[in-house]
C-alpha atoms as a PDB file:
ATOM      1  CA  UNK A   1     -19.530   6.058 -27.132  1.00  0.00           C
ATOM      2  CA  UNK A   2     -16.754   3.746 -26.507  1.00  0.00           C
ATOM      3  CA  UNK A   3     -15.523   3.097 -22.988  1.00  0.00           C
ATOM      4  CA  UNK A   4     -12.607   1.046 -23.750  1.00  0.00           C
ATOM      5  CA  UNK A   5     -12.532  -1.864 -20.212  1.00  0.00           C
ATOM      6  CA  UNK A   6      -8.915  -1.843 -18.558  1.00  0.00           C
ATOM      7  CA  UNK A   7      -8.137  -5.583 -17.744  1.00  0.00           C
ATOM      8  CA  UNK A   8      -5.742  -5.750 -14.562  1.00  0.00           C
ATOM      9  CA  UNK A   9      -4.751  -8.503 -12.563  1.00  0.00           C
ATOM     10  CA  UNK A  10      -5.056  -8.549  -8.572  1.00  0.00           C
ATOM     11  CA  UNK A  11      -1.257  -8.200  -8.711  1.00  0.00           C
ATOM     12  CA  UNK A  12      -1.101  -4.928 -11.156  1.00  0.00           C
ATOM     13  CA  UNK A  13      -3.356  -3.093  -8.535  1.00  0.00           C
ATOM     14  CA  UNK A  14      -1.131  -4.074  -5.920  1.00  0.00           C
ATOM     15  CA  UNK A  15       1.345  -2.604  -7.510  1.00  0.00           C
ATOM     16  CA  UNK A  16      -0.571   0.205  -8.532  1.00  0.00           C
ATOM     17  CA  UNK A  17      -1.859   0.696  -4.560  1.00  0.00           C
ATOM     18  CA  UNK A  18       2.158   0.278  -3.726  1.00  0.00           C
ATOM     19  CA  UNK A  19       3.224   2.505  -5.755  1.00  0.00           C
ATOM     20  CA  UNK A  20       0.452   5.241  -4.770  1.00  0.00           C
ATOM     21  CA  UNK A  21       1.611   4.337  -0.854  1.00  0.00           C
ATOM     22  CA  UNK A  22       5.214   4.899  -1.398  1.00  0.00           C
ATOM     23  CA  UNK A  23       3.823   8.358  -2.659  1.00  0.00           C
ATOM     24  CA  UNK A  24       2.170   9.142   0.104  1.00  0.00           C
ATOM     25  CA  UNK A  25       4.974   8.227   2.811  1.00  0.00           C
ATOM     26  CA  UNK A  26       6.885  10.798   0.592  1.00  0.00           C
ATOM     27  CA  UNK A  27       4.733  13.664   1.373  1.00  0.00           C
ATOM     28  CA  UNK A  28       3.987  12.907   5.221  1.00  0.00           C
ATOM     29  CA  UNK A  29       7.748  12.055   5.597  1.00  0.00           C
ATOM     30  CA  UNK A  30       8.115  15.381   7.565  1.00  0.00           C
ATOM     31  CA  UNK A  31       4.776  15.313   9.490  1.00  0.00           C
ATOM     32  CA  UNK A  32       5.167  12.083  10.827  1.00  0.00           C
ATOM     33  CA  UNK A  33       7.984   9.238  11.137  1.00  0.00           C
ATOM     34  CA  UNK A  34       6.122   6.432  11.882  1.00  0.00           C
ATOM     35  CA  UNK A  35       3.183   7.055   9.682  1.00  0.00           C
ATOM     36  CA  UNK A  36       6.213   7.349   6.544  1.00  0.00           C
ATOM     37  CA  UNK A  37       7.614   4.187   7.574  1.00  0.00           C
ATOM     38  CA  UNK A  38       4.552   2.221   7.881  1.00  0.00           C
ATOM     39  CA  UNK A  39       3.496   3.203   4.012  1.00  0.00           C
ATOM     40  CA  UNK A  40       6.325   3.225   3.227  1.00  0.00           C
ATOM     41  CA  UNK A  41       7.362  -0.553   3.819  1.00  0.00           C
ATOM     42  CA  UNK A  42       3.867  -1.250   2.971  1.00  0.00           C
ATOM     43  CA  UNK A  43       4.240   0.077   0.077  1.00  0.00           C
ATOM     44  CA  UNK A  44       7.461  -1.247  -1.394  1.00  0.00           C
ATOM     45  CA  UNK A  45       6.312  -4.827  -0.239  1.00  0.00           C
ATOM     46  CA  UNK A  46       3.070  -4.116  -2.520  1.00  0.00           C
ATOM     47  CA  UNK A  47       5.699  -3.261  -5.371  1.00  0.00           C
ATOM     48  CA  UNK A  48       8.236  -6.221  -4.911  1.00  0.00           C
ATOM     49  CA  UNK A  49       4.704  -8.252  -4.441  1.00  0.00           C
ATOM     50  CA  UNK A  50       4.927  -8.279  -8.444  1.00  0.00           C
ATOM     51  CA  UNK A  51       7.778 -10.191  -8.553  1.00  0.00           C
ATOM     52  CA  UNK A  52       6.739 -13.138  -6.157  1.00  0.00           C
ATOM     53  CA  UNK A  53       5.116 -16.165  -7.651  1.00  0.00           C
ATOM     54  CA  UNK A  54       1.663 -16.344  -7.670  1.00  0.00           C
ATOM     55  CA  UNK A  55       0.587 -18.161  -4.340  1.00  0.00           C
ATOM     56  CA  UNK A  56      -2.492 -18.160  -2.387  1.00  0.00           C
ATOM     57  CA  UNK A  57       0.549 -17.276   0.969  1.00  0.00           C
ATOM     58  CA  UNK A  58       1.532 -13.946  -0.969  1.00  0.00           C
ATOM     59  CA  UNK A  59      -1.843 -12.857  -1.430  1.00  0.00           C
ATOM     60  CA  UNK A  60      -3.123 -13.215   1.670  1.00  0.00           C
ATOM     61  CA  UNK A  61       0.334 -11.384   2.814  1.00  0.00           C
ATOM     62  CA  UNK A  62      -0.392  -8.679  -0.029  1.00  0.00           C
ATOM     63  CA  UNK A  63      -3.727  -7.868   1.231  1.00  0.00           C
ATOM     64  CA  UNK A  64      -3.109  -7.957   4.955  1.00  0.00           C
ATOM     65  CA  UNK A  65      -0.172  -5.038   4.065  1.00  0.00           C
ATOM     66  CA  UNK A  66      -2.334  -3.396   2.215  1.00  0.00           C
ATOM     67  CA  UNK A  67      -4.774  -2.735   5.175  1.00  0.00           C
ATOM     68  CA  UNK A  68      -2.172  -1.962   8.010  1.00  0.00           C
ATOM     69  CA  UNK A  69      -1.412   1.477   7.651  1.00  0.00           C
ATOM     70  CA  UNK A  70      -4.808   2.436   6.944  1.00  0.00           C
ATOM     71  CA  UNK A  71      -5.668   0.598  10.211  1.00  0.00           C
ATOM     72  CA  UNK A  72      -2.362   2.103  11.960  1.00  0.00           C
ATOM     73  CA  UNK A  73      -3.808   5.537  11.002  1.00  0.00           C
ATOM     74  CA  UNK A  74      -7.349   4.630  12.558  1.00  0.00           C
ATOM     75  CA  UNK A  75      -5.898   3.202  15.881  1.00  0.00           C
ATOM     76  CA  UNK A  76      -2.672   5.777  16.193  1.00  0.00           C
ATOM     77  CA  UNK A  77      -5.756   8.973  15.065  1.00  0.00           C
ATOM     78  CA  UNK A  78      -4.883  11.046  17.851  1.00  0.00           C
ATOM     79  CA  UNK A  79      -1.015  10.870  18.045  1.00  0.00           C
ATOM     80  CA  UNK A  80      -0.868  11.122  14.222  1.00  0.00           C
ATOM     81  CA  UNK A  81      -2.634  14.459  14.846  1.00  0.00           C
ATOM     82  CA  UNK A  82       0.045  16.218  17.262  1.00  0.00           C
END
């Protein structure tokens, strides 16, 4: 059986994770405000992301956004609940 490898760049998941992100500030727009924006910017940074030059700065930026909401939702737990 052939399992046919998909080849993406650190940059195409980015954009991939973005895109998912922007998703998901869609559906918890109405549960929570801060939560939405949080992803939300997170998320279309992760998308524009693809359009920067490659630079050492941008990823470092890329994967430092890509870890604050999750660690926004860890820290914020309780209020995110209400």
């Amino acid at each position: 059986m052939f399992i046919p490898m998909i080849d993406l760049s650190v940059k195409e998941i980015y954009t991939i994770v973005g895109l998912l992100m922007l998703i998901l500030a869609v559906f918890t727009y109405s549960h929570n405000k801060k939560l939405t924006l949080v992803f939300g910017i997170s998320g279309a940074y992760l998308v524009l992301n693809y359009f920067l030059p490659k630079n050492l700065f941008f990823d470092i930026v890329s994967f430092v956004v890509l870890i604050t909401p999750f660690v926004y939702a860890r820290v914020y737990k309780k209020s995110l609940l209400d």
